[in-house]
Structure formats: structure tokens, C-alpha cells
Protein backbone atom coordinates (compact mmCIF):
# COMPACT_ATOMS: atom_id res chain seq x y z
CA UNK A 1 -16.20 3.08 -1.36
CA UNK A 2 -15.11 5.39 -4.52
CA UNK A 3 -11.83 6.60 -2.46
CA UNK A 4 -11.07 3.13 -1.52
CA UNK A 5 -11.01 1.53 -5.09
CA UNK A 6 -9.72 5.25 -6.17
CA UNK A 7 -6.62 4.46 -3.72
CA UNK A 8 -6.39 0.80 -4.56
CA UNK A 9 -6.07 1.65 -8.33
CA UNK A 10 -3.23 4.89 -7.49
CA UNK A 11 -1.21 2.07 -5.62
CA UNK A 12 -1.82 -0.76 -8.34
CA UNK A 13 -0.42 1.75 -10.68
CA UNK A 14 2.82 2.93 -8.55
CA UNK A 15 3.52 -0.10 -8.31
CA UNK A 16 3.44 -0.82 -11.59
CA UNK A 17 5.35 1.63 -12.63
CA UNK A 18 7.97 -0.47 -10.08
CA UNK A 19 8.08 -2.89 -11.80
CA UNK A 20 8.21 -1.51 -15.37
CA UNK A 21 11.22 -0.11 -13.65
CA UNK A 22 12.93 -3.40 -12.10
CA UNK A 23 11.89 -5.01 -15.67
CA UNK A 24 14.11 -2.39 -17.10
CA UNK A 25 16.79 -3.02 -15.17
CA UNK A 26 16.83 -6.89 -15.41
CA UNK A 27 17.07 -6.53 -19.14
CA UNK A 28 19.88 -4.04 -18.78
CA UNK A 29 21.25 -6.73 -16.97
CA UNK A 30 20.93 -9.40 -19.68
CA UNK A 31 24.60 -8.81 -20.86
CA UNK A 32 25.94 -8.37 -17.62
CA UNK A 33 24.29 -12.20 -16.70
CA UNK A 34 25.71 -13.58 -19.95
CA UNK A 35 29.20 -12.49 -19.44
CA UNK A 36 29.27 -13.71 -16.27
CA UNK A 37 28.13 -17.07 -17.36
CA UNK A 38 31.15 -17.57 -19.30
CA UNK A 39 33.52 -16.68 -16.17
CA UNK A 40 31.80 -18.74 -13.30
CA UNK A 41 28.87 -22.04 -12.97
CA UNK A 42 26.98 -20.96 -16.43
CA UNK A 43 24.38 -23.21 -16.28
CA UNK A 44 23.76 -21.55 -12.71
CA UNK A 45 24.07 -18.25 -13.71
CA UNK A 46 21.75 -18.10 -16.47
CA UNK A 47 18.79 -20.24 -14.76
CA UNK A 48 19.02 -17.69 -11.67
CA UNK A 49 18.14 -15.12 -14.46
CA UNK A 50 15.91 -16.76 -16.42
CA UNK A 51 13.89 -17.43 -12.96
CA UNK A 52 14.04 -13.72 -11.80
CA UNK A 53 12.43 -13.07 -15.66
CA UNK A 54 10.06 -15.76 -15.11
CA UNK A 55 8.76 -14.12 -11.65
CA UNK A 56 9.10 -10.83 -12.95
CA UNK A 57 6.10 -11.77 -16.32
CA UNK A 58 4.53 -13.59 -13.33
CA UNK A 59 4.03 -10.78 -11.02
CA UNK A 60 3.15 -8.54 -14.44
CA UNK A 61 0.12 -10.94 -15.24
CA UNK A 62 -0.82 -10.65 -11.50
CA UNK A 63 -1.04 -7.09 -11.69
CA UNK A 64 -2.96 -7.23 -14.88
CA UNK A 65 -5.52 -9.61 -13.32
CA UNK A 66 -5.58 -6.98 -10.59
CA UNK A 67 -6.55 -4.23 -12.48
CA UNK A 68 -9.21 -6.49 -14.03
CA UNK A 69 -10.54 -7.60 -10.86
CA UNK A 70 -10.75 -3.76 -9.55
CA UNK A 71 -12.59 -2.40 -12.63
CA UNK A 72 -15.11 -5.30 -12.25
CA UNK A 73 -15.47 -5.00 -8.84
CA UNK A 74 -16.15 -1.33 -9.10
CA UNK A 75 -18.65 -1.92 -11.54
CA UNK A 76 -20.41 -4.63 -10.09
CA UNK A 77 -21.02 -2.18 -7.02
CA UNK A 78 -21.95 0.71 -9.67
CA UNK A 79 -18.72 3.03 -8.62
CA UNK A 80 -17.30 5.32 -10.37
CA UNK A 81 -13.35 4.54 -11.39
CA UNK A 82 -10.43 6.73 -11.79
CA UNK A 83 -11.12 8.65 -15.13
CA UNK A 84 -7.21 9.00 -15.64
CA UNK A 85 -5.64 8.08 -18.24
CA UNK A 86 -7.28 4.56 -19.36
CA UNK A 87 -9.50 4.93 -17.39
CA UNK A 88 -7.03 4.38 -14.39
CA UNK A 89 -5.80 0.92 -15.70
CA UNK A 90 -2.55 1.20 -17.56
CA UNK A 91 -2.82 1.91 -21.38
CA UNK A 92 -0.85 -1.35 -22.10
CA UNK A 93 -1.20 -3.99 -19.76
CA UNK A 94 1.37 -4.58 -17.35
CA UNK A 95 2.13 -7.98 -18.43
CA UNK A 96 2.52 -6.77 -21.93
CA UNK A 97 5.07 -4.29 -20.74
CA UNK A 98 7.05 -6.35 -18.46
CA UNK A 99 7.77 -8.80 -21.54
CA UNK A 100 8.29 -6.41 -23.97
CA UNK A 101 10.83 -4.77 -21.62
CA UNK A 102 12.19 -8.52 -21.48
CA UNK A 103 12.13 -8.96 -24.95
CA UNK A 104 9.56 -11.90 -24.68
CA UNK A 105 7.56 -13.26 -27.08
């Protein structure tokens, strides 16, 4: 059982390093979504991105309730976690990450 929660934590963290990543990029394309708001359906425009922000902190929260549920599953059957970094959850949550990257609340 410690390999399998071992790997289930290695992908949980991959993965969020994905999505740090695709965070990233939507805010990069913040600008890129205003601008073309002002050349084609606005309204349109900016509710497609403020959905794809809006699924983005939803998938982050996800993941952080994923990480939760791992640790406490791990201890609950008494095995031993990653000892990486944090303990092999991510020093800042990834929902705390994805909306910083965002530049949410």
C-alpha cells in the first residue's frame, strides 16, 4: 500500500505542477482576451474566459481536497507518506496557487 499512495501523491503533484502551468498561461492570456473583446462579441469573449478561470480555481480546490483526502487516508491505514518536500503535499495549496496565478482574491 505505501507505493500505491507514494505513486498517487507523485502523480497528484505532476499534475499539479500542470496546472500551475496552464494557470500561468491563462493569465498571460488576460490581455490577449481583453483586446480581443474590443474587436469581436465582447460580452462573449470575456465570459468564455472568465469560465475557463472559473474551472481552472475549480479543478485547483479539487486537487487540494485530493491531497487532503490522500494524507488522511494514509494515515487512517497507519502508512507512511512521501517525506518530500511538505511532506509530499504542495507547500502552498494548489488552489491558493492557481488564484494567485489568476490574480484572485
Amino acid at each position: 500500500m505505501t507505493k500505491d499512495v507514494r505513486k498517487e501523491q507523485l502523480v497528484l503533484l505532476k499534475f499539479e505542477q500542470k496546472l500551475a502551468a496552464l494557470a500561468a498561461f491563462v493569465a498571460a492570456g488576460s490581455s490577449t482576451a481583453a483586446a480581443a473583446a474590443d474587436k469581436i462579441n465582447g460580452e462573449a469573449t470575456l465570459k468564455a474566459y472568465q469560465d475557463i478561470r472559473e474551472a481552472l480555481v475549480h479543478l485547483a480546490d479539487v486537487t487540494t481536497q485530493a491531497h487532503a483526502a490522500i494524507q488522511s487516508n494514509a494515515s487512517d491505514a497507519g502508512v507512511r507518506i512521501l517525506e518530500a518536500v511538505g511532506g509530499g503535499a504542495p507547500k502552498d495549496p494548489p488552489s491558493e496557487v492557481v488564484r494567485l496565478l489568476l490574480g484572485i482574491g
